[in-house]
N, C-alpha and C. Protein backbone atom coordinates (compact mmCIF):
# COMPACT_ATOMS: atom_id res chain seq x y z
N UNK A 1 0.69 -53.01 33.14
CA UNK A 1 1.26 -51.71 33.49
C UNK A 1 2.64 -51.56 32.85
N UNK A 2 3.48 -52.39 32.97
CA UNK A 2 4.76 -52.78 32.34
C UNK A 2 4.61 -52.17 30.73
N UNK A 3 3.27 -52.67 29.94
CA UNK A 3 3.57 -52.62 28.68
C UNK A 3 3.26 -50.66 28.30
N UNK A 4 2.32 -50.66 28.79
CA UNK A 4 2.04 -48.86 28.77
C UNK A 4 2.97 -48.19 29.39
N UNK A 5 3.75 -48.19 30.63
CA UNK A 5 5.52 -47.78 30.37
C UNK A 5 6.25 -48.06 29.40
N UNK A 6 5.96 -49.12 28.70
CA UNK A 6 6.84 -49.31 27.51
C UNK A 6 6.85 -48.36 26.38
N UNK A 7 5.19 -48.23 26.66
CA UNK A 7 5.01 -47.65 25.19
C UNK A 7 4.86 -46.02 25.37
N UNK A 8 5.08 -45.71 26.65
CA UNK A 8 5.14 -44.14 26.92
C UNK A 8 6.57 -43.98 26.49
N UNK A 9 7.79 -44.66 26.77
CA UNK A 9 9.08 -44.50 26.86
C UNK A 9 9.48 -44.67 25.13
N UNK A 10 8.66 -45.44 24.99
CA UNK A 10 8.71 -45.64 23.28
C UNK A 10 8.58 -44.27 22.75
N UNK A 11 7.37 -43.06 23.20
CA UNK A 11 6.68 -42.68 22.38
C UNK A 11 7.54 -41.04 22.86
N UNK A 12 7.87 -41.26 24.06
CA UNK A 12 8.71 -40.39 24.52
C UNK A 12 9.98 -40.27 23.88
N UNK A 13 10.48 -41.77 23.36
CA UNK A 13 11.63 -41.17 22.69
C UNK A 13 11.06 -41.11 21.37
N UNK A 14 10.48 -41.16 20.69
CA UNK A 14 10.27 -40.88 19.08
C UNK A 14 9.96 -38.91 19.26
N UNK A 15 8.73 -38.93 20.23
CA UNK A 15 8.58 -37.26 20.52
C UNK A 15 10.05 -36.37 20.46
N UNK A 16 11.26 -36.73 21.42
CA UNK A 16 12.48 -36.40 21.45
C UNK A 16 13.03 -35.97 20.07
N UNK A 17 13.08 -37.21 19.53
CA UNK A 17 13.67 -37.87 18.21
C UNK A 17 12.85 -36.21 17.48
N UNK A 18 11.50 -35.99 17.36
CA UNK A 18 11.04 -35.20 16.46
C UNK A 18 11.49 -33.99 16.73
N UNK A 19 11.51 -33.26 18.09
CA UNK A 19 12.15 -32.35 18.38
C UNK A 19 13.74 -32.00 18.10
N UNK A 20 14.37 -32.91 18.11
CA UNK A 20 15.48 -32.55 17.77
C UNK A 20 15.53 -32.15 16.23
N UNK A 21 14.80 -32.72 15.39
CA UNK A 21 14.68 -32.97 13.83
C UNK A 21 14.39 -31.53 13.59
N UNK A 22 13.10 -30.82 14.34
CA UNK A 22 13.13 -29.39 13.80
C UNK A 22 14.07 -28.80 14.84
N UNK A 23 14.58 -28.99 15.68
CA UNK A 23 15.43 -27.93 16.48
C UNK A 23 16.84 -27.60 15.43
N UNK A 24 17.28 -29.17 14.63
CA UNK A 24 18.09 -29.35 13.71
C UNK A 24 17.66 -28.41 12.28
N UNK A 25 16.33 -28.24 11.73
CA UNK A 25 15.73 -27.63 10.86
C UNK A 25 15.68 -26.15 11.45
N UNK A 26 15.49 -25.89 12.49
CA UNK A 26 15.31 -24.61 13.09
C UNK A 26 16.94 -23.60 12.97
N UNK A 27 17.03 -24.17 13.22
CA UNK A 27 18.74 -23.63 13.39
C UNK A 27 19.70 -23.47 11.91
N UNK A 28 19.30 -24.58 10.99
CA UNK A 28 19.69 -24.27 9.63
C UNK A 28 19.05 -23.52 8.99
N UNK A 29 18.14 -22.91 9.05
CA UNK A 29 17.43 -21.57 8.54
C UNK A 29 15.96 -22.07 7.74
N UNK A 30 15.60 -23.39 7.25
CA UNK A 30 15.08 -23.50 6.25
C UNK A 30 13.62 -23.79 7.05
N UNK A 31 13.90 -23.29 7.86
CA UNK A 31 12.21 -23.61 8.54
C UNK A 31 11.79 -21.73 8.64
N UNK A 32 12.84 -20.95 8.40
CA UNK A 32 12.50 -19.40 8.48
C UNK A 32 11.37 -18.78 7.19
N UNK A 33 10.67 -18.15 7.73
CA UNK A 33 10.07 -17.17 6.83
C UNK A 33 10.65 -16.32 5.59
N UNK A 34 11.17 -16.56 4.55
CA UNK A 34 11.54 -15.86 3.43
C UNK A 34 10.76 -15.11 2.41
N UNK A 35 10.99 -14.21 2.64
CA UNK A 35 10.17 -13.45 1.21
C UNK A 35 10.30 -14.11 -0.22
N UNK A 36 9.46 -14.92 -0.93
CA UNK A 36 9.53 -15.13 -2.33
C UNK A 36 9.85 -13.79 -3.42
N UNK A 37 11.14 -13.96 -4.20
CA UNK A 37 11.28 -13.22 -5.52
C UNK A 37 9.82 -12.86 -5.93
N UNK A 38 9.07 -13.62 -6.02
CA UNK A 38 7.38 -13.35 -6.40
C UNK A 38 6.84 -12.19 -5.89
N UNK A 39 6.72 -12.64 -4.26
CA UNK A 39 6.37 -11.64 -3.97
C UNK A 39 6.81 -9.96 -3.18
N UNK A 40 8.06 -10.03 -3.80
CA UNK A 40 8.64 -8.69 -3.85
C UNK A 40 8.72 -8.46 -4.68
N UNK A 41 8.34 -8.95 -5.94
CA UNK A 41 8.13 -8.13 -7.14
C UNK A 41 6.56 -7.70 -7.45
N UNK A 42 5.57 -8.92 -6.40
CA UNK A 42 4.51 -8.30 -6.55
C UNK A 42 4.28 -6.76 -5.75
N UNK A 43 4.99 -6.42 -4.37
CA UNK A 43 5.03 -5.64 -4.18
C UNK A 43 5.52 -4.68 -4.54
N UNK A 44 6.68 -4.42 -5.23
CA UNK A 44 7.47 -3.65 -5.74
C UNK A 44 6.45 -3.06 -7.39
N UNK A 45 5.25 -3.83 -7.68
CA UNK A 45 4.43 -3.30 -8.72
C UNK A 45 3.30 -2.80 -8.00
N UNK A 46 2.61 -3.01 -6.91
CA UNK A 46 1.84 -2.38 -6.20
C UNK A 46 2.52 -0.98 -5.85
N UNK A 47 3.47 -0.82 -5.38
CA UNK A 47 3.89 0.40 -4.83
C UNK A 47 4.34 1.39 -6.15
N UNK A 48 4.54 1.06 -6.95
CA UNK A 48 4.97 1.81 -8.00
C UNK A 48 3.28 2.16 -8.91
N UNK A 49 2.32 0.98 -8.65
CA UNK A 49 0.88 1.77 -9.52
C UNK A 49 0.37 2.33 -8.27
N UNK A 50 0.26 2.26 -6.70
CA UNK A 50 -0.10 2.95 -6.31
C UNK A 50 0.90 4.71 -6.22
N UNK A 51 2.05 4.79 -6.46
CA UNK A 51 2.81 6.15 -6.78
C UNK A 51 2.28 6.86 -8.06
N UNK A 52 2.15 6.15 -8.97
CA UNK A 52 1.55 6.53 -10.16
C UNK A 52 0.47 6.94 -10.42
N UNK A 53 -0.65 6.03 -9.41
CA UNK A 53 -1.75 6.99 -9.22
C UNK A 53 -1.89 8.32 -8.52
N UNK A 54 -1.29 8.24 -7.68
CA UNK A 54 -1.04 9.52 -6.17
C UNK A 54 -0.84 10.46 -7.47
N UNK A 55 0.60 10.45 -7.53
CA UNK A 55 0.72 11.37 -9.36
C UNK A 55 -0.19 11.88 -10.21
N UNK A 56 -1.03 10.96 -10.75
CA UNK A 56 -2.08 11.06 -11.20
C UNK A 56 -3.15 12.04 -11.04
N UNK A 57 -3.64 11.39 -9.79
CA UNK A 57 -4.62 12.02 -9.06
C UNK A 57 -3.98 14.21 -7.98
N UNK A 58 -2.87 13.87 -8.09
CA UNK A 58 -2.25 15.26 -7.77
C UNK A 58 -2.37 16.03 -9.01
N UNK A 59 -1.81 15.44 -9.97
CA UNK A 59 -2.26 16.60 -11.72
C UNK A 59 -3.24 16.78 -12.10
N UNK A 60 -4.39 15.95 -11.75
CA UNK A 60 -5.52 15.98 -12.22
C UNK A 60 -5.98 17.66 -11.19
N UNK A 61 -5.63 17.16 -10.03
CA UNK A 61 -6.14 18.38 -8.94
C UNK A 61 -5.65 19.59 -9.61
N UNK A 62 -4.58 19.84 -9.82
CA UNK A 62 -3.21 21.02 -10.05
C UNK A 62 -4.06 21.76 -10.95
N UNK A 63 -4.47 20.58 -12.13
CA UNK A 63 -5.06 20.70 -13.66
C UNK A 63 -6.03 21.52 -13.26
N UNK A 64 -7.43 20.91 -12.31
CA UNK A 64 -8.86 21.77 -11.95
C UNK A 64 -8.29 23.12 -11.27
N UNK A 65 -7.48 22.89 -10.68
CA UNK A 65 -6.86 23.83 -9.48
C UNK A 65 -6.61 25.99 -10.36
N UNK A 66 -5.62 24.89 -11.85
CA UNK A 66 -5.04 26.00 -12.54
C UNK A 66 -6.23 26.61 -13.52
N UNK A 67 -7.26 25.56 -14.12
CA UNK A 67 -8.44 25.87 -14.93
C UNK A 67 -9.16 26.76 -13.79
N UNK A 68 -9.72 26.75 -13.10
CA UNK A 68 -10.37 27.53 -12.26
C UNK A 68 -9.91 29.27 -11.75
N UNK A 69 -8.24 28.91 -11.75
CA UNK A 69 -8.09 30.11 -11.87
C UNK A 69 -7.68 31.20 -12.75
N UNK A 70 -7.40 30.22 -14.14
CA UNK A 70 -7.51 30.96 -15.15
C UNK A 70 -8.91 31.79 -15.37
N UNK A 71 -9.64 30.71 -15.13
CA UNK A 71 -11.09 31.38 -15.68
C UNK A 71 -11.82 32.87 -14.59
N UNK A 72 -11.18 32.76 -13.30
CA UNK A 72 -11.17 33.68 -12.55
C UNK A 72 -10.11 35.13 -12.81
N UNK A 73 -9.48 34.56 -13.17
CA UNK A 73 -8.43 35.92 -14.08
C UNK A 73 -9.35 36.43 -15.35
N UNK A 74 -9.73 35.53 -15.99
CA UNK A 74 -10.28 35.84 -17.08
C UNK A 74 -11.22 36.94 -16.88
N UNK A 75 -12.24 36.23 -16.11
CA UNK A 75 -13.32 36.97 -16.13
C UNK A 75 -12.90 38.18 -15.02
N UNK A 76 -12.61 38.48 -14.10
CA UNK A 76 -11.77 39.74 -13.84
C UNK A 76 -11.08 40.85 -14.78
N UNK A 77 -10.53 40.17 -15.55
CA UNK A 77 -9.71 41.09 -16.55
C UNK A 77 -11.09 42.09 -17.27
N UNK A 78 -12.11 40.58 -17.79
CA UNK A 78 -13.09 41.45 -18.58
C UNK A 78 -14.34 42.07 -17.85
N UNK A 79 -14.51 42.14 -16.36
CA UNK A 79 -14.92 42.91 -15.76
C UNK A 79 -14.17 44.07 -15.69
N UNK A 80 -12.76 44.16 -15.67
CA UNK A 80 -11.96 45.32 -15.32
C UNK A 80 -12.16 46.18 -16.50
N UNK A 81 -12.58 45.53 -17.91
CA UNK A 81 -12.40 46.53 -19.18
C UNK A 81 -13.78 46.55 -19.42
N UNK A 82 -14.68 46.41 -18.45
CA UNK A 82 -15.98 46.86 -18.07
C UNK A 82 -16.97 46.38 -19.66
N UNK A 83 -16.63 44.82 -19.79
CA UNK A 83 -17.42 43.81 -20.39
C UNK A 83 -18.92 44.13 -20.28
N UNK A 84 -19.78 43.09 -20.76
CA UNK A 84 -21.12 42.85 -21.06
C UNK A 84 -21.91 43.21 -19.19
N UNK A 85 -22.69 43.21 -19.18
CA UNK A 85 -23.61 43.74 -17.73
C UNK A 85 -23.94 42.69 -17.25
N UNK A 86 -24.27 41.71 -18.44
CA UNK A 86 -24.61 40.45 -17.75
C UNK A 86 -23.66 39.46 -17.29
N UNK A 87 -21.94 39.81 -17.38
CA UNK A 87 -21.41 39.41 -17.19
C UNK A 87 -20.60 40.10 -15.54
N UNK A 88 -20.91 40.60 -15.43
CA UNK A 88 -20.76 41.90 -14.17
C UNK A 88 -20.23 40.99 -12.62
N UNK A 89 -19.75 41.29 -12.41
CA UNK A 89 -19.89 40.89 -10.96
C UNK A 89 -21.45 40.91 -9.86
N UNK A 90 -21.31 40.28 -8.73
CA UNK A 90 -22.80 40.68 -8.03
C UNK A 90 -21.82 41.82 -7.62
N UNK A 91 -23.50 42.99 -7.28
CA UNK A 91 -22.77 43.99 -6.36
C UNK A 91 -22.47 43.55 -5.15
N UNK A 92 -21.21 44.27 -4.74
CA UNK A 92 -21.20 44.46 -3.05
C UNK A 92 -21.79 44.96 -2.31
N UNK A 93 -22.21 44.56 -0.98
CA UNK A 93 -22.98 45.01 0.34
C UNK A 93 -21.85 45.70 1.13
C-alpha cells in the first residue's frame, strides 16, 4: 500500500509539474490561436475573386438588362412609323 502512495504522490507531482508548464505556456501567448500570414492572404484572395465575380455577374445582368431594352425601344419606334405587319404588335383586348 505504501508503494502505490508512493507512486500516486510521484505521479501527482509530475501531473502538477505539467500543469504549471502550460499554465507557464498559456500565459506567454504561444499556446494562442494566430492567424498565419498564409492564411490571410489566402483569404484576402478569396474575398477579392469572390467581389470580382459579384461584379461580374451584376454587368453581365445590367448588359441583358440594357440589350432587352434596347430591342424593346427598337421595335416600338418601328411599330410607331407603322413598319412591316408582320412585325406589328398583338392586338389589344
Amino acid at each position: 500500500a505504501d508503494a502505490f502512495v508512493r507512486e500516486l504522490r510521484g505521479d501527482q507531482a509530475r501531473v502538477e509539474e505539467v500543469i504549471k508548464l502550460a499554465s507557464n505556456l498559456w500565459d506567454s501567448g504561444l499556446l494562442k490561436v494566430q492567424p498565419s500570414a498564409q492564411s490571410v492572404l489566402r483569404s484576402s484572395l478569396l474575398v477579392r475573386l469572390a467581389d470580382r465575380l459579384h461584379r461580374l455577374a451584376i454587368r453581365d445582368a445590367l448588359h441583358t438588362w440594357w440589350r432587352g431594352c434596347s430591342l424593346q425601344r427598337s421595335l416600338e419606334e418601328l411599330w410607331a412609323r407603322g413598319g412591316t405587319g408582320a412585325g406589328q404588335p398583338p392586338a389589344r383586348r
